[in-house]
N, C-alpha and C. Protein backbone atom coordinates (compact mmCIF):
# COMPACT_ATOMS: atom_id res chain seq x y z
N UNK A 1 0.84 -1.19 0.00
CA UNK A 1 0.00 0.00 0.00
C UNK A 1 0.88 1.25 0.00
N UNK A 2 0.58 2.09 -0.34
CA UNK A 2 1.27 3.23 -0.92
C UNK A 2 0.64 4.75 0.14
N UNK A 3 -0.44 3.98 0.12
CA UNK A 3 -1.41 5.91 0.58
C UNK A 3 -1.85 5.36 2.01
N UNK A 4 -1.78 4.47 2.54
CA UNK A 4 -2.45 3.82 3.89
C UNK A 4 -1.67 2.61 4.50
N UNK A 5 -0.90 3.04 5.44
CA UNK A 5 -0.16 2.02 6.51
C UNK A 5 -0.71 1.79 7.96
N UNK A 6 -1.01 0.38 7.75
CA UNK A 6 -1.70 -0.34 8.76
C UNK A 6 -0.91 -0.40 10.19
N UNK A 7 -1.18 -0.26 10.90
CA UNK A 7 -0.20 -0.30 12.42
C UNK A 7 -0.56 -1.72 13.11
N UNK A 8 0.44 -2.36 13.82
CA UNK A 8 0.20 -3.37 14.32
C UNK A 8 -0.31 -3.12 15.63
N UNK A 9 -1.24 -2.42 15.78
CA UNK A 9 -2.09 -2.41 16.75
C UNK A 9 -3.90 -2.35 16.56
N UNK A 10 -4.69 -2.60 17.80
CA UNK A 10 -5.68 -2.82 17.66
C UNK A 10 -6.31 -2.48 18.83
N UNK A 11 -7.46 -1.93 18.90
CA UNK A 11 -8.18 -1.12 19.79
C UNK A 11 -9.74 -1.69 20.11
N UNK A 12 -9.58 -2.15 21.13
CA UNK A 12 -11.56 -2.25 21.27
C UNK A 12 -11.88 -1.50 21.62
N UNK A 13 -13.06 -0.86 20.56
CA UNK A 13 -13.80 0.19 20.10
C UNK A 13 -15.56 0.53 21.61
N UNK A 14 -15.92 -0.63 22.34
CA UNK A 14 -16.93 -1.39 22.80
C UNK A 14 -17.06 0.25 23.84
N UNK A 15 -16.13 0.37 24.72
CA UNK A 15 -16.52 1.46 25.89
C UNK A 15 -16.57 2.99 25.11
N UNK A 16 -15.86 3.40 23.97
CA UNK A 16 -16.01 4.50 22.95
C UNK A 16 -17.57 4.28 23.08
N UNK A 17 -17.80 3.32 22.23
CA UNK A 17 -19.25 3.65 21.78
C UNK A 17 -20.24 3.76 22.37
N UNK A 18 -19.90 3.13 23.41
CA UNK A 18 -21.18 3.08 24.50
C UNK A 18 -21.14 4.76 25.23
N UNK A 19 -19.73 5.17 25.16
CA UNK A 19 -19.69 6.18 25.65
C UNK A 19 -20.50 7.61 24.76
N UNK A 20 -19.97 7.25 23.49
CA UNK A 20 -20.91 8.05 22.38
C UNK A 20 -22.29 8.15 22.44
N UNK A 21 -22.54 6.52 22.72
CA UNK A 21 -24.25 6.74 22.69
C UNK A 21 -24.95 7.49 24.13
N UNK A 22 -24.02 7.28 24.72
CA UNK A 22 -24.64 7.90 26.31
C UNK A 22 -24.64 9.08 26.42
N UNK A 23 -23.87 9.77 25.35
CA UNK A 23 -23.39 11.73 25.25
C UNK A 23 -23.81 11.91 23.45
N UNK A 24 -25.14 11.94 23.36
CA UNK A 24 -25.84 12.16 21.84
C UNK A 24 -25.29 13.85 21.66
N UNK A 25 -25.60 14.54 22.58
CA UNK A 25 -24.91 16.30 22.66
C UNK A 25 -24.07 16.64 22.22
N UNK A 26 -23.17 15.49 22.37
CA UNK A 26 -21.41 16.02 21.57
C UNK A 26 -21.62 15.55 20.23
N UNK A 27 -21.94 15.14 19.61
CA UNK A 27 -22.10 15.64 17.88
C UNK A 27 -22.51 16.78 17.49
N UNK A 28 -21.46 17.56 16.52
CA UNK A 28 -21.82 18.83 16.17
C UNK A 28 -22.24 20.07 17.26
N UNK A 29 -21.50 19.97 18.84
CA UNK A 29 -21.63 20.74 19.00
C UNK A 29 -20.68 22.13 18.61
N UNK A 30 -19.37 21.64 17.92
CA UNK A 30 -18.94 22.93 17.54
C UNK A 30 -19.12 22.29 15.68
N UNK A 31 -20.16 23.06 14.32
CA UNK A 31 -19.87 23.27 13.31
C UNK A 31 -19.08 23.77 12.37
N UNK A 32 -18.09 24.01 12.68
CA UNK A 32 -17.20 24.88 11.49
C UNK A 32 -17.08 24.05 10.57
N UNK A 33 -16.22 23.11 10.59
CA UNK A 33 -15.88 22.37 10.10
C UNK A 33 -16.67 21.62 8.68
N UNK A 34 -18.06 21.37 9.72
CA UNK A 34 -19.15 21.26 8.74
C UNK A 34 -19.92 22.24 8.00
N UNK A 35 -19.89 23.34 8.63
CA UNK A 35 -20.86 24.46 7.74
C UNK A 35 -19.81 25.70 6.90
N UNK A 36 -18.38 25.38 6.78
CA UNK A 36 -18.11 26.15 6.00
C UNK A 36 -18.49 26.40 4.89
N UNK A 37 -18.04 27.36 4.38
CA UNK A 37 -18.15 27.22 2.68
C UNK A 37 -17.17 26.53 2.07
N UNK A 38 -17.96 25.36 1.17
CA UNK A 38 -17.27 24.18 0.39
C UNK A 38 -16.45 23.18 1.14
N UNK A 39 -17.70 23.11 2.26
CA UNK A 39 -16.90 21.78 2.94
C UNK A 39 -16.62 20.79 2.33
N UNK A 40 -15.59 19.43 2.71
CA UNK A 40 -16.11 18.33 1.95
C UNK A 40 -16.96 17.46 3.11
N UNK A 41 -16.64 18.08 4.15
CA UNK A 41 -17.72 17.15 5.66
C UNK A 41 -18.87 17.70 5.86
N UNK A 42 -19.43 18.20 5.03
CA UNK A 42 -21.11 18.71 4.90
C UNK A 42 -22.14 17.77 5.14
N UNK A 43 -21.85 16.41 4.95
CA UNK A 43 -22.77 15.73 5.00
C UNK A 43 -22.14 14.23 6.05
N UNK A 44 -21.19 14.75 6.83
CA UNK A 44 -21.04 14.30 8.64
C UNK A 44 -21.24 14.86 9.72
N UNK A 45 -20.89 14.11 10.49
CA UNK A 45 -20.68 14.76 11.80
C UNK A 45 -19.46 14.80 13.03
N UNK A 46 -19.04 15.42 13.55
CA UNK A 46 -18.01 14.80 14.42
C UNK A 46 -17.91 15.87 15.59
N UNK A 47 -16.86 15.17 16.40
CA UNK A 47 -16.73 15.81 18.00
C UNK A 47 -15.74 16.55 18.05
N UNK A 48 -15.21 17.03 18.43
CA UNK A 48 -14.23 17.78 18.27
C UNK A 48 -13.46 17.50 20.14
N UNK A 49 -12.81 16.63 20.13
CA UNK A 49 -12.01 16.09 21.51
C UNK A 49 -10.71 16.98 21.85
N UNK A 50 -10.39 17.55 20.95
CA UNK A 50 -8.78 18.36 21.09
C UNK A 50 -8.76 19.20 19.45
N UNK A 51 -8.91 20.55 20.06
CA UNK A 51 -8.94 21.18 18.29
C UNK A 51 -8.37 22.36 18.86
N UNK A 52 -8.40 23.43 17.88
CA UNK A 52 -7.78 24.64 17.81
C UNK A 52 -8.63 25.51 18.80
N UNK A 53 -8.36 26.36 20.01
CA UNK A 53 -9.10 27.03 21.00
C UNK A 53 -10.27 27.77 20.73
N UNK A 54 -11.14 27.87 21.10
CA UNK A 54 -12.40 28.83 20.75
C UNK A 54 -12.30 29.90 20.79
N UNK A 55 -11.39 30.66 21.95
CA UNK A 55 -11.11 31.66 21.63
C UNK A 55 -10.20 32.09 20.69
N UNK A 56 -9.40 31.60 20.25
CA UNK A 56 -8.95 32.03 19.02
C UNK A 56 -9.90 32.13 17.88
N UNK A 57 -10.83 30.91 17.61
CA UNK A 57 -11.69 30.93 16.60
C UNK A 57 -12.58 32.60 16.96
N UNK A 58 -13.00 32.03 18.22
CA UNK A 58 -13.86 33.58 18.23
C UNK A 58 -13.34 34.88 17.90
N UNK A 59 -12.09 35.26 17.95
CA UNK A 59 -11.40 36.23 17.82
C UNK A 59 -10.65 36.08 16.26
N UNK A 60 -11.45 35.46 15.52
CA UNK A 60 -11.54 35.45 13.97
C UNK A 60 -9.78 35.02 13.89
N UNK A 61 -9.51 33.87 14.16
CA UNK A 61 -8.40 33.24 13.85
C UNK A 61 -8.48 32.07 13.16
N UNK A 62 -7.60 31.59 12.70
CA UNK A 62 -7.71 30.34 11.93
C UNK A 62 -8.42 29.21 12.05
N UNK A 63 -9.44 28.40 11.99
CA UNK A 63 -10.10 27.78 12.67
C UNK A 63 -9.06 26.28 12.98
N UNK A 64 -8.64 26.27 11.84
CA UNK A 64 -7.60 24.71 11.50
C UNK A 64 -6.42 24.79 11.61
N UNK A 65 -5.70 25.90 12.08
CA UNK A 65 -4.86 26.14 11.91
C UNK A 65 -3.38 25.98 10.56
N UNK A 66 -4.25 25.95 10.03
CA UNK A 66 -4.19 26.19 8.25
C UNK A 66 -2.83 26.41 8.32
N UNK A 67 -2.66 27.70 8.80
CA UNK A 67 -1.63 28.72 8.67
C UNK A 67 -0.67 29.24 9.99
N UNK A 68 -1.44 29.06 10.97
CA UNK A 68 -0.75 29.64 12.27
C UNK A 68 -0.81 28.60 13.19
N UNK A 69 1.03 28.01 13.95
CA UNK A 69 1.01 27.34 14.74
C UNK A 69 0.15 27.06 16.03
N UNK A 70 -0.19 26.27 16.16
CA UNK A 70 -0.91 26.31 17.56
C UNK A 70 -0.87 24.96 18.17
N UNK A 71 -1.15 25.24 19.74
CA UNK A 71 -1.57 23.79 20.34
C UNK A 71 -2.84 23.29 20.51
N UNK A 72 -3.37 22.51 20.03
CA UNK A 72 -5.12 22.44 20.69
C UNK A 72 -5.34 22.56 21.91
N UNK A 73 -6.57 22.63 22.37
CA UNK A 73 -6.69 21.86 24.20
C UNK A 73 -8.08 21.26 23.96
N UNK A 74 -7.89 20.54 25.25
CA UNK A 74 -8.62 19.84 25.20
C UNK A 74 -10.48 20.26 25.21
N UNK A 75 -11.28 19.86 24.70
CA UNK A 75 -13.08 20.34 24.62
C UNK A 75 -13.39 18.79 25.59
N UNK A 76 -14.78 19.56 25.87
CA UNK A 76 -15.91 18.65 27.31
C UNK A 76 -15.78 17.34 26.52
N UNK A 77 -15.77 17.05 25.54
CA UNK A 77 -16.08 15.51 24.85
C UNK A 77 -14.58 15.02 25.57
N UNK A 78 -13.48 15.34 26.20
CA UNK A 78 -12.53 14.10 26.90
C UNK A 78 -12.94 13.84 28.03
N UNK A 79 -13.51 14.70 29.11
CA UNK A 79 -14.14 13.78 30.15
C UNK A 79 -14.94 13.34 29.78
N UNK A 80 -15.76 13.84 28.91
CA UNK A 80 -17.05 12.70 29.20
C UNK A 80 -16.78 11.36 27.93
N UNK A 81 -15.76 11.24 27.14
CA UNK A 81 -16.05 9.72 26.77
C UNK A 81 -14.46 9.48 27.50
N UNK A 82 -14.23 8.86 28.94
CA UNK A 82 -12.77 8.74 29.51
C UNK A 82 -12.63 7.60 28.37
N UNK A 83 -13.18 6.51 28.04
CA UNK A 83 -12.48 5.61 27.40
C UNK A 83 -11.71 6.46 26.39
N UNK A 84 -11.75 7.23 26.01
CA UNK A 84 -10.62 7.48 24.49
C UNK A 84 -9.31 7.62 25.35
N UNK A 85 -8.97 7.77 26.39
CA UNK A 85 -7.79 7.73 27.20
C UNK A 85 -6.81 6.85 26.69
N UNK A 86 -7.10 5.60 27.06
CA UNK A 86 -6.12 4.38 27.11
C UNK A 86 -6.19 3.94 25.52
N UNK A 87 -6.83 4.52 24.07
CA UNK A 87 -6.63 4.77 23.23
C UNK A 87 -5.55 5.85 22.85
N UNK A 88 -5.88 7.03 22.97
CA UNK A 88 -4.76 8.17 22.76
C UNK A 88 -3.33 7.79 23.36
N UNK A 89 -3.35 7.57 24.24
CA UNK A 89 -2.57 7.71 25.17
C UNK A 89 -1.17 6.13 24.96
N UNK A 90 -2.23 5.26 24.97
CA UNK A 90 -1.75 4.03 24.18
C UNK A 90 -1.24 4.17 22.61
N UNK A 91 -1.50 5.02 21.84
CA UNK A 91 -0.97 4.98 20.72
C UNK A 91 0.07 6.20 20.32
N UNK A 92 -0.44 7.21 21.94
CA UNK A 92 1.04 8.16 21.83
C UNK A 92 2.52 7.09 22.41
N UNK A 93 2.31 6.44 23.30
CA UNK A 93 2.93 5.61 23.54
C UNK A 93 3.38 4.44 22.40
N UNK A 94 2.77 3.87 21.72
CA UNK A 94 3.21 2.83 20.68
C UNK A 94 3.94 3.76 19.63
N UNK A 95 3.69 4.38 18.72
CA UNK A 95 4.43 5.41 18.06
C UNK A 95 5.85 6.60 19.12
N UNK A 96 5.87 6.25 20.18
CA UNK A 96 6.71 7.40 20.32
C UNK A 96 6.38 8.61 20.16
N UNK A 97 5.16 9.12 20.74
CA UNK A 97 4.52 10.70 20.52
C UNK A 97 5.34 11.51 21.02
N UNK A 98 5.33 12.51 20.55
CA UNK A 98 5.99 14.26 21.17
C UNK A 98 5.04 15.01 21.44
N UNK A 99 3.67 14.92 20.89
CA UNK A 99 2.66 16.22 21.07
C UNK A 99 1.76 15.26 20.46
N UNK A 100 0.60 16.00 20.80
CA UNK A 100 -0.78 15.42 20.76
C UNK A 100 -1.13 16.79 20.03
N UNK A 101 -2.00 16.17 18.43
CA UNK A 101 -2.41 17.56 18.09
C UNK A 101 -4.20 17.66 17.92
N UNK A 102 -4.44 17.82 17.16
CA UNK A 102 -6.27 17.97 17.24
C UNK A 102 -6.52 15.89 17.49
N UNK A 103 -7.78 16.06 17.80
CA UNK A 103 -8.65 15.37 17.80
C UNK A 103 -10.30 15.20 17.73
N UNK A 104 -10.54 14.56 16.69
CA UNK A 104 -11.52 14.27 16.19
C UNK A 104 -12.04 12.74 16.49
N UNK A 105 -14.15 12.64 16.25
CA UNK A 105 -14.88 11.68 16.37
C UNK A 105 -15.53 12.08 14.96
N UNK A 106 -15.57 11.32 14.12
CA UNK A 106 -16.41 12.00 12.69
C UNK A 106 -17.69 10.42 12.27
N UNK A 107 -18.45 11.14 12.66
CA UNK A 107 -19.58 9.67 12.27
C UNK A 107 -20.62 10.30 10.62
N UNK A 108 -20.64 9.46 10.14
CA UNK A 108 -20.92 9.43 8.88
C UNK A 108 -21.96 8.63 8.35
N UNK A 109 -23.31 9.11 8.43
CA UNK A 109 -24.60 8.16 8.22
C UNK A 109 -24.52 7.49 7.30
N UNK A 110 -24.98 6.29 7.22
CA UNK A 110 -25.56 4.95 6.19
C UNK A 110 -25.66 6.61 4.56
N UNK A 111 -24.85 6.09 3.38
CA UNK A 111 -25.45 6.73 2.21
C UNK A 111 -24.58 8.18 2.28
N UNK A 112 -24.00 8.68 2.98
CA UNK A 112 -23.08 9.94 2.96
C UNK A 112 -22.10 9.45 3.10
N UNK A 113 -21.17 10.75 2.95
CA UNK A 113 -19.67 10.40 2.74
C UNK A 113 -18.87 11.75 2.96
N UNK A 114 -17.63 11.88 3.30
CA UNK A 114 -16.84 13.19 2.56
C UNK A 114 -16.03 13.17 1.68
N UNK A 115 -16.18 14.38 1.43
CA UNK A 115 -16.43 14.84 -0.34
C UNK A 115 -14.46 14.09 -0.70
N UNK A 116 -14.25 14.47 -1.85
CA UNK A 116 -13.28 14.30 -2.45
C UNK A 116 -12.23 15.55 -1.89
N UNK A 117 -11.42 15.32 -1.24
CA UNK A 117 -10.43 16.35 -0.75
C UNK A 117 -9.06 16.40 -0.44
N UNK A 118 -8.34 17.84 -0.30
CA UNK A 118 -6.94 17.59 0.45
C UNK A 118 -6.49 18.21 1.58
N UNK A 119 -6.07 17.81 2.60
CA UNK A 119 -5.50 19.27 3.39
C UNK A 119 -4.48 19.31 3.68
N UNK A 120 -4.03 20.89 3.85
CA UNK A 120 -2.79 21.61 3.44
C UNK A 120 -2.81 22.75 4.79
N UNK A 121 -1.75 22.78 5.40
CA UNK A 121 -1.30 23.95 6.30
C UNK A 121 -0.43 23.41 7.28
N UNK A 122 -0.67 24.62 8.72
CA UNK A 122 0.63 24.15 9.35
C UNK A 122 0.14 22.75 9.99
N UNK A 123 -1.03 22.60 10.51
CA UNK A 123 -1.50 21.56 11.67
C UNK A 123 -0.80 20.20 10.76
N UNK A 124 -1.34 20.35 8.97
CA UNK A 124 -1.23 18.87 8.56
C UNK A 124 0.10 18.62 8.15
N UNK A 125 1.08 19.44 7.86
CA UNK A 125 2.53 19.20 8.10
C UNK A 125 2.84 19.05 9.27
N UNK A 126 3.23 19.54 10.86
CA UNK A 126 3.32 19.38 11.69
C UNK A 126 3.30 17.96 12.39
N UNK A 127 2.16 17.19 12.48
CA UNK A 127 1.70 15.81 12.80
C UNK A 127 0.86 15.12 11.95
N UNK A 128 1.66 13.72 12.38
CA UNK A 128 1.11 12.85 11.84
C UNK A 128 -0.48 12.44 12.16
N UNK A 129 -1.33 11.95 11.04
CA UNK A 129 -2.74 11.19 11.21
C UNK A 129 -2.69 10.23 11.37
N UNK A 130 -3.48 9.48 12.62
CA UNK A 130 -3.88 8.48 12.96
C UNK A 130 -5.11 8.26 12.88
N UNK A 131 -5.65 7.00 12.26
CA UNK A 131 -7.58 6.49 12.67
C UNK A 131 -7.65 5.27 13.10
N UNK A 132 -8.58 5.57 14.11
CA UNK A 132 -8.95 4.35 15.12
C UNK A 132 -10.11 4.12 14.40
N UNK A 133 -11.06 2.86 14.20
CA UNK A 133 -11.81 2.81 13.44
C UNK A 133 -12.79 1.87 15.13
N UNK A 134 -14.26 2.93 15.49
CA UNK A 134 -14.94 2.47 16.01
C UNK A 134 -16.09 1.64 15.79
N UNK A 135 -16.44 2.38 14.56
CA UNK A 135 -17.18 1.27 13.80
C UNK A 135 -17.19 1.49 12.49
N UNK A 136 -17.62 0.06 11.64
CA UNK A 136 -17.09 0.39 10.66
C UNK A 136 -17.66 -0.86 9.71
N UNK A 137 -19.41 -0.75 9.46
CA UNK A 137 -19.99 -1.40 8.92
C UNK A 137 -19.30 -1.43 7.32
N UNK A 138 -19.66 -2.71 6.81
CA UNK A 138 -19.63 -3.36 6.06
C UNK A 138 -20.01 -2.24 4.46
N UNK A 139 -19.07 -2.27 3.78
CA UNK A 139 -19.76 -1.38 2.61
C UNK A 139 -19.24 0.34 2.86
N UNK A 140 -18.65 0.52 4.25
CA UNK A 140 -17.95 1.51 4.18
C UNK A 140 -16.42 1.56 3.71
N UNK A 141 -16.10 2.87 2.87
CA UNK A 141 -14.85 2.44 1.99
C UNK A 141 -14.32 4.28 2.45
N UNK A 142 -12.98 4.35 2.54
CA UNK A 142 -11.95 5.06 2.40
C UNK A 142 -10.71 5.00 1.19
N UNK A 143 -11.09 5.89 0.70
CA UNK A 143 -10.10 6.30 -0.71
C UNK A 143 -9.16 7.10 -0.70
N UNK A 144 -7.70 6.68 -0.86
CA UNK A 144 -6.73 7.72 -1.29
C UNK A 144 -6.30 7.48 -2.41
N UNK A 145 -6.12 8.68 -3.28
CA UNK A 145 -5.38 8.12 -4.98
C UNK A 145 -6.75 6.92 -5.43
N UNK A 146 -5.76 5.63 -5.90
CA UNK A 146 -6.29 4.59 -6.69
C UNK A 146 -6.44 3.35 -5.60
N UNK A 147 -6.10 3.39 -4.48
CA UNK A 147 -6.66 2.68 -3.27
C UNK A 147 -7.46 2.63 -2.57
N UNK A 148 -8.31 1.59 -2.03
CA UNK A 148 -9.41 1.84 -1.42
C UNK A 148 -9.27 0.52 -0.43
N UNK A 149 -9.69 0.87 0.83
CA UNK A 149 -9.47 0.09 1.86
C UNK A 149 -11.14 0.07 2.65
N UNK A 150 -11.37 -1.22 3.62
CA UNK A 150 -12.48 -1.00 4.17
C UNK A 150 -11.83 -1.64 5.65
N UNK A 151 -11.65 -0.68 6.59
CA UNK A 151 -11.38 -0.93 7.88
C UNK A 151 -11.98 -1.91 8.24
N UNK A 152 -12.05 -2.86 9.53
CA UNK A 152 -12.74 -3.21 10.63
C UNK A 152 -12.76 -2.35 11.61
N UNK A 153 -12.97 -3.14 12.49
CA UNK A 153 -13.15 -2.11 14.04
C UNK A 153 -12.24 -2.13 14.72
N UNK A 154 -11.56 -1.36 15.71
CA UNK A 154 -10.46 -1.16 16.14
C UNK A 154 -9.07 -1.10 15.18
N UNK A 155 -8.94 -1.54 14.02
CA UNK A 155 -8.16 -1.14 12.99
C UNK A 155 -7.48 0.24 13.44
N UNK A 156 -5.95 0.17 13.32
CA UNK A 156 -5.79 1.53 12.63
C UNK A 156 -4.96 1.86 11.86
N UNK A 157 -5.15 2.94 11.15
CA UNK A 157 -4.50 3.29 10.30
C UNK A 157 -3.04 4.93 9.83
N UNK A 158 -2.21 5.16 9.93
CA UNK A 158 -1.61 5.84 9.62
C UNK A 158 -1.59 6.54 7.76
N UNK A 159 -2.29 7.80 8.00
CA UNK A 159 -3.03 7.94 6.58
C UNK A 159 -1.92 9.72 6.25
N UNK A 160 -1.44 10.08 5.08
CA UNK A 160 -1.44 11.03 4.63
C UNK A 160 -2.28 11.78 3.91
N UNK A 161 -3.04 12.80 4.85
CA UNK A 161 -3.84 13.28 4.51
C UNK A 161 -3.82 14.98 3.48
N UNK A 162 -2.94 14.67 3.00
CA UNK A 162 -2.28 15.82 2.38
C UNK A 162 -2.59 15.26 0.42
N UNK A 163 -2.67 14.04 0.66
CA UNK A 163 -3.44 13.72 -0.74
C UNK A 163 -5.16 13.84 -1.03
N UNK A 164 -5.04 13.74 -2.05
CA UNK A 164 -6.78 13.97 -2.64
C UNK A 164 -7.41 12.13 -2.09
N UNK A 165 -8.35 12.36 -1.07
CA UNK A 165 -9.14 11.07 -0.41
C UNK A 165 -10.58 11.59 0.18
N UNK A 166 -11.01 10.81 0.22
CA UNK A 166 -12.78 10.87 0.40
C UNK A 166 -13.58 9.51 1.27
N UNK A 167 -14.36 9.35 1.53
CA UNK A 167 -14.72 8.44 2.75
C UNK A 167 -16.51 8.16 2.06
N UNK A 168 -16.61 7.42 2.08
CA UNK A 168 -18.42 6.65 0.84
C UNK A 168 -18.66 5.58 2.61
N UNK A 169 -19.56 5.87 2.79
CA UNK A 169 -20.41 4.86 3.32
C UNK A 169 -22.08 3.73 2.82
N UNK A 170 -21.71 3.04 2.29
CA UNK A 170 -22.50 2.66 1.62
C UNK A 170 -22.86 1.40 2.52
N UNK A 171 -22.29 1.43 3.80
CA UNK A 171 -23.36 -0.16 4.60
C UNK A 171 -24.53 0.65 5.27
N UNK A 172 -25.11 -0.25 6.56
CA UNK A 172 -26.41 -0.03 6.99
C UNK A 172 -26.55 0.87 8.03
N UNK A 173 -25.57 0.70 8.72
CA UNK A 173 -24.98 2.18 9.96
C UNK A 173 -24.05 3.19 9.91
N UNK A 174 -23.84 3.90 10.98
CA UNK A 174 -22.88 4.69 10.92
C UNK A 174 -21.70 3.88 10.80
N UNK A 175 -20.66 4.92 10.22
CA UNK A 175 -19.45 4.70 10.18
C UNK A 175 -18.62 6.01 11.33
N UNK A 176 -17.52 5.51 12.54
CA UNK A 176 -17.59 6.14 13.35
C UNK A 176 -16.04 5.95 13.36
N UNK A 177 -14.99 7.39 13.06
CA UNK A 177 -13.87 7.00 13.30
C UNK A 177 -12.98 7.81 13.98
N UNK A 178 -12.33 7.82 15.21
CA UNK A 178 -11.61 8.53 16.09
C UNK A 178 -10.23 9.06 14.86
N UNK A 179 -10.19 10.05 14.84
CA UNK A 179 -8.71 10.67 14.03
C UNK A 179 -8.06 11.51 15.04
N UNK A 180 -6.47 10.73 15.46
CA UNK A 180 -5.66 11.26 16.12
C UNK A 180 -4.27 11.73 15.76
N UNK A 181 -3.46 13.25 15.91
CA UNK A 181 -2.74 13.99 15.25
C UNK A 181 -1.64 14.36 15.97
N UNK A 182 -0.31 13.67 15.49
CA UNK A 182 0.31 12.75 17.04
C UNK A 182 1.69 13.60 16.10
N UNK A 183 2.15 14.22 16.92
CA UNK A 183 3.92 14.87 16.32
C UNK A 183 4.52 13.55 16.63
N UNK A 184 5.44 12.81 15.67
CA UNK A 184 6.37 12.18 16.48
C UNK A 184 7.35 11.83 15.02
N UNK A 185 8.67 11.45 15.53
CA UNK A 185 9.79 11.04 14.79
C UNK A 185 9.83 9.68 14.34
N UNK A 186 9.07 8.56 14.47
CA UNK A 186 8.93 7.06 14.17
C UNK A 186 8.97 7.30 12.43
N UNK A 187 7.99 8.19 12.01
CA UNK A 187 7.62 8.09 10.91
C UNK A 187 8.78 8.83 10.00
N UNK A 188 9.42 8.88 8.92
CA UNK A 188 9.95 9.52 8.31
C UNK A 188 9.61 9.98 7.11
N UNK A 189 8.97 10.99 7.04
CA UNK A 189 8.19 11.73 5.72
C UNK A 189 7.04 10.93 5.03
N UNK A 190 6.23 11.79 3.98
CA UNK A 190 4.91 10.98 3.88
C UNK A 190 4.66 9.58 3.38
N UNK A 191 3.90 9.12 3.56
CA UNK A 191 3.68 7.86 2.70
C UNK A 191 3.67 7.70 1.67
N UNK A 192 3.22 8.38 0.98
CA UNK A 192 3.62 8.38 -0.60
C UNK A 192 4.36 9.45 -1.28
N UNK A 193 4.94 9.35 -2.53
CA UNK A 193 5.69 10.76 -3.07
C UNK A 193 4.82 10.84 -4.62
């Protein structure tokens, strides 16, 4: 594989979800992401666990940090799902982390998808992408380039997201996947050229 490297690790997904379903509130409580103009995540949803500060956003700053360094901190969705702990924390540890950068929950109804896209700035040079895959019915597909992969659950994956990729859900449920944005030296430049 060229655009998607599998990690020899594996995550039960079981206390995440239960934790998700018990906190319905934390989807979309912060939209940017989704309601910009020309999103390609217009038609998901996700949590936002560790992102760029609100007050910066509020004070008309970068939302993604596109362009201007920053550290995330942490939003109410880490206490209340503790299981993502011994996930994060476990895979800053298996990789050799230096920094912990945004974090994301992005669930994606039966029949939607995001769009065809790339991203570019400081956050996605800076650290590497990680996806924990919480769930991950049957018929859901992730595309980079001319590859296409269909997770299981707890799967994860080390993805360069700096190429043109898009996410089709075409099974019967959500598709639900933790993306974690981990500085570290293990990796040496992108996955593909």
């Amino acid at each position: 594989m060229r655009f998607f490297q599998k990690l020899p690790l594996r995550y039960d997904p079981m206390m995440v979800n239960t934790q998700l379903e018990n906190n319905p509130q934390l989807w979309d409580a912060n939209t940017l992401r989704k309601v910009s103009p020309g999103s390609p995540h217009s038609r998901m949803s996700d949590i936002w666990v560790r992102f760029n500060d609100l007050a910066v956003l509020n004070a008309g700053g970068d939302f993604v940090g596109k362009q201007t360094p920053h550290i995330p901190v942490w939003y109410p969705a880490w206490r209340a799902i503790p299981a993502l702990r011994p996930i994060v924390f476990g895979l800053m540890a298996a990789i050799e982390g230096e920094m912990i950068g945004g974090v994301l929950i992005t669930r994606i109804p039966p029949n939607m998808g995001i769009d065809p896209h790339e991203d570019h700035g400081w956050h996605v040079d800076y650290y590497d992408k990680f996806y924990v895959h919480l769930q991950a019915p049957c018929g859901a597909s992730f595309r980079c380039g001319d590859e296409v992969i269909e997770p299981e659950e707890g799967d994860v994956y080390r993805f360069d997201n700096r190429r043109e990729h898009s996410v089709s859900n075409a099974g019967l449920t959500d598709r639900v996947t933790l993306i974690v944005s981990i500085r570290t030296a293990m990796f040496k430049g992108p996955l593909c050229t």
